[in-house]
Protein backbone atom coordinates (compact mmCIF):
# COMPACT_ATOMS: atom_id res chain seq x y z
CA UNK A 1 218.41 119.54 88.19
CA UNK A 2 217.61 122.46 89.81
CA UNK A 3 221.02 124.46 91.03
CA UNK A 4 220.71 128.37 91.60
CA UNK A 5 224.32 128.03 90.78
CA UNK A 6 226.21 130.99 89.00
CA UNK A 7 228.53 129.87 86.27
CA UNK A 8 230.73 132.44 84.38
CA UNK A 9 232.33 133.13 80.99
CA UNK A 10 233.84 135.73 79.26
CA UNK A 11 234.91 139.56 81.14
CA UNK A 12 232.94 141.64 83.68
CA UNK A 13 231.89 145.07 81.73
CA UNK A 14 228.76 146.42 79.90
CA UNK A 15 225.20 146.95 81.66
CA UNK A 16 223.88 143.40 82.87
CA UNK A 17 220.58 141.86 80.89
CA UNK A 18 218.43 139.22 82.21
CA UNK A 19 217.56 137.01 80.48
CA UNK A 20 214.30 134.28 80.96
CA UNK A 21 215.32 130.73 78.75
CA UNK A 22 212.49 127.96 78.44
CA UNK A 23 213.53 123.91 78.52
CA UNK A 24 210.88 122.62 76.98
CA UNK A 25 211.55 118.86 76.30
CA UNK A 26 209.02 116.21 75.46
CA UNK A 27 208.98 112.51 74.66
CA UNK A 28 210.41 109.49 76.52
CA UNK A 29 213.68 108.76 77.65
CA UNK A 30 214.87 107.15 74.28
CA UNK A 31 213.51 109.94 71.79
CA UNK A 32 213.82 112.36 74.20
CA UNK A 33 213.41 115.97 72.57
CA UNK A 34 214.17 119.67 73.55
CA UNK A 35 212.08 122.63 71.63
CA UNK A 36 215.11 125.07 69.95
CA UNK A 37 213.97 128.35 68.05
CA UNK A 38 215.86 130.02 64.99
CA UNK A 39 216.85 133.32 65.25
CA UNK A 40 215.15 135.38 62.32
CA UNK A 41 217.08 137.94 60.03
CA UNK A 42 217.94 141.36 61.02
CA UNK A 43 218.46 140.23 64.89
CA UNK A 44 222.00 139.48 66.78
CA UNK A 45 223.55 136.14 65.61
CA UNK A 46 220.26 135.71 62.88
CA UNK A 47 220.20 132.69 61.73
CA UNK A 48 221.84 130.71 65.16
CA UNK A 49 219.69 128.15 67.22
CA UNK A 50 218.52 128.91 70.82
CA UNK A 51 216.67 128.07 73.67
CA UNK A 52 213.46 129.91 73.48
CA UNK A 53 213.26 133.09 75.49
CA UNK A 54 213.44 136.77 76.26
CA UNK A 55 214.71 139.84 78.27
CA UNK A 56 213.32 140.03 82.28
CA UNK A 57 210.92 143.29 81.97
CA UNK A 58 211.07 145.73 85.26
CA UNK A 59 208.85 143.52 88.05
CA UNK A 60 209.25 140.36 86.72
CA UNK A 61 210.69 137.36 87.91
CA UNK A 62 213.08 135.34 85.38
CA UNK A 63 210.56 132.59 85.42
CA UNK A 64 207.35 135.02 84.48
CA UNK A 65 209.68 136.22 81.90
CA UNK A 66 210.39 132.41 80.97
CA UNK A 67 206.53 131.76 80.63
CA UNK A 68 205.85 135.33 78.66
CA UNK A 69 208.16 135.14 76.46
CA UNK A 70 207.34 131.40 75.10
CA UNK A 71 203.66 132.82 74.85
CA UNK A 72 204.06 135.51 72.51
CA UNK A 73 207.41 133.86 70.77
CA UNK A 74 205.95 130.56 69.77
CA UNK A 75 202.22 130.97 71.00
CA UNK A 76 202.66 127.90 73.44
CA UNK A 77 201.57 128.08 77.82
CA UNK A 78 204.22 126.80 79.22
CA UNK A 79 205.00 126.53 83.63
CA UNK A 80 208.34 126.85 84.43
CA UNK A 81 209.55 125.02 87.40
CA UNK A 82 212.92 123.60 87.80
CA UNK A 83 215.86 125.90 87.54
CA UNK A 84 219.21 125.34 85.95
CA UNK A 85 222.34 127.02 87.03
CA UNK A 86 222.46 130.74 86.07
CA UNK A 87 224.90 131.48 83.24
CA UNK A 88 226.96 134.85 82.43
CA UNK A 89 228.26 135.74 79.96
CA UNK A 90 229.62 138.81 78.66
CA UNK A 91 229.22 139.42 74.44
CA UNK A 92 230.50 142.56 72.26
CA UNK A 93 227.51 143.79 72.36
CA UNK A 94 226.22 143.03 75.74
CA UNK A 95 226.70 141.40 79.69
CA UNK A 96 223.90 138.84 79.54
CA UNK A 97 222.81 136.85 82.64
CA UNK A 98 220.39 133.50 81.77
CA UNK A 99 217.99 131.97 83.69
CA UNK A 100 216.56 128.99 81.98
CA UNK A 101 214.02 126.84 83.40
CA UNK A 102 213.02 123.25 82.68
CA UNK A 103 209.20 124.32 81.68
CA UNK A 104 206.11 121.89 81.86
CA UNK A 105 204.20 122.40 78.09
CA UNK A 106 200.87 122.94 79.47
CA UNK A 107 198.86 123.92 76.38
CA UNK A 108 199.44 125.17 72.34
CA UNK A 109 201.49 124.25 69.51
CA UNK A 110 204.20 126.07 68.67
CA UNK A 111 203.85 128.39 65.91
CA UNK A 112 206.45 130.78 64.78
CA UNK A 113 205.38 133.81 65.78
CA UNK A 114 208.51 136.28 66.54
CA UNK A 115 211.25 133.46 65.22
CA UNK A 116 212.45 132.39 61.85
CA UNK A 117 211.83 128.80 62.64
CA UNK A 118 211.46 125.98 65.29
CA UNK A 119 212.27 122.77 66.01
CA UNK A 120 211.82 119.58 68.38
CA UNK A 121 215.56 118.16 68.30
CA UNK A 122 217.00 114.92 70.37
CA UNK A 123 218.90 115.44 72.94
CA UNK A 124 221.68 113.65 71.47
CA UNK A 125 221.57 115.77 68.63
CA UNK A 126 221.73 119.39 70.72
CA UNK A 127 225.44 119.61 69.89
CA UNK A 128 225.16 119.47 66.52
CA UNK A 129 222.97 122.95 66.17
CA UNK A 130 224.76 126.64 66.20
CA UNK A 131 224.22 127.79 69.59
CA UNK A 132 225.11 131.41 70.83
CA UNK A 133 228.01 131.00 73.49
CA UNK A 134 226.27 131.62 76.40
CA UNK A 135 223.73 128.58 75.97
CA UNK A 136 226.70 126.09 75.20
CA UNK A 137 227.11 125.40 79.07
CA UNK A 138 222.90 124.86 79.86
CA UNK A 139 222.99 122.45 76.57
CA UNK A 140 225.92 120.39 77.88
CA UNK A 141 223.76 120.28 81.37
CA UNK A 142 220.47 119.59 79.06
CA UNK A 143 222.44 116.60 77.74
CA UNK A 144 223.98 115.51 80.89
CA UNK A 145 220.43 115.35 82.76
CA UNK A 146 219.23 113.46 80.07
CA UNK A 147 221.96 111.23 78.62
């Protein structure tokens, strides 16, 4: 856990967006859980399953963004602290660049606050929710850190 890799998909083109992604997993080993949010209506790929994040605002580090972002999606403090390799990926309608973080759940419950819906799910299990494309390769490491 932990590489400040760079792994790539898709073509180079279209103006770059960083992107801050929370791993927030609880439980032990054998029921282990990661927190996925529900894109809501009217947004790009509504209605798809995601690690919880946002866009990197202008002076702020991926993992401030990381931390922000959980606050005011889900209403949860979270500390991220253990990065995963960074992912790009390059969508019709944008270049995106993720950062995700394994993040210590220091204090809330989540609410849904800016997403249609949330949900604890196994680890095992990660595969079986509609991801975006550019997540697919920090599930498969979720699952292989885990599994």
């Amino acid at each position: 856990m932990g590489s400040q890799g760079k792994q790539s998909t898709g073509s180079a083109g279209g103006e770059r967006v960083d992107v801050g992604l929370g791993v927030v997993v609880r439980g032990a080993d054998a029921v282990l859980e990661v927190l996925l949010t529900r894109r809501p209506a009217g947004t790009v790929y509504a209605g798809y399953w995601e690690l919880p994040g946002g866009k990197v605002h202008a002076g702020e580090t991926p993992a401030g963004a990381t931390e922000r972002e959980l606050r005011e999606e889900l209403g949860i403090a979270v500390r991220a602290h253990t990065a995963l390799p960074i992912v790009e990926h390059v969508y019709d309608h944008a270049h995106v660049r993720l950062h995700a973080f394994y993040c210590e759940h220091v204090g809330g419950e989540p609410r849904n606050l800016q997403v249609a819906e949330h949900r604890w799910v196994p680890v095992d299990r990660l595969g079986e929710y509609p991801l975006p494309e550019a997540n697919e390769p920090i599930t498969r490491r979720i699952i292989a850190d885990h599994l």
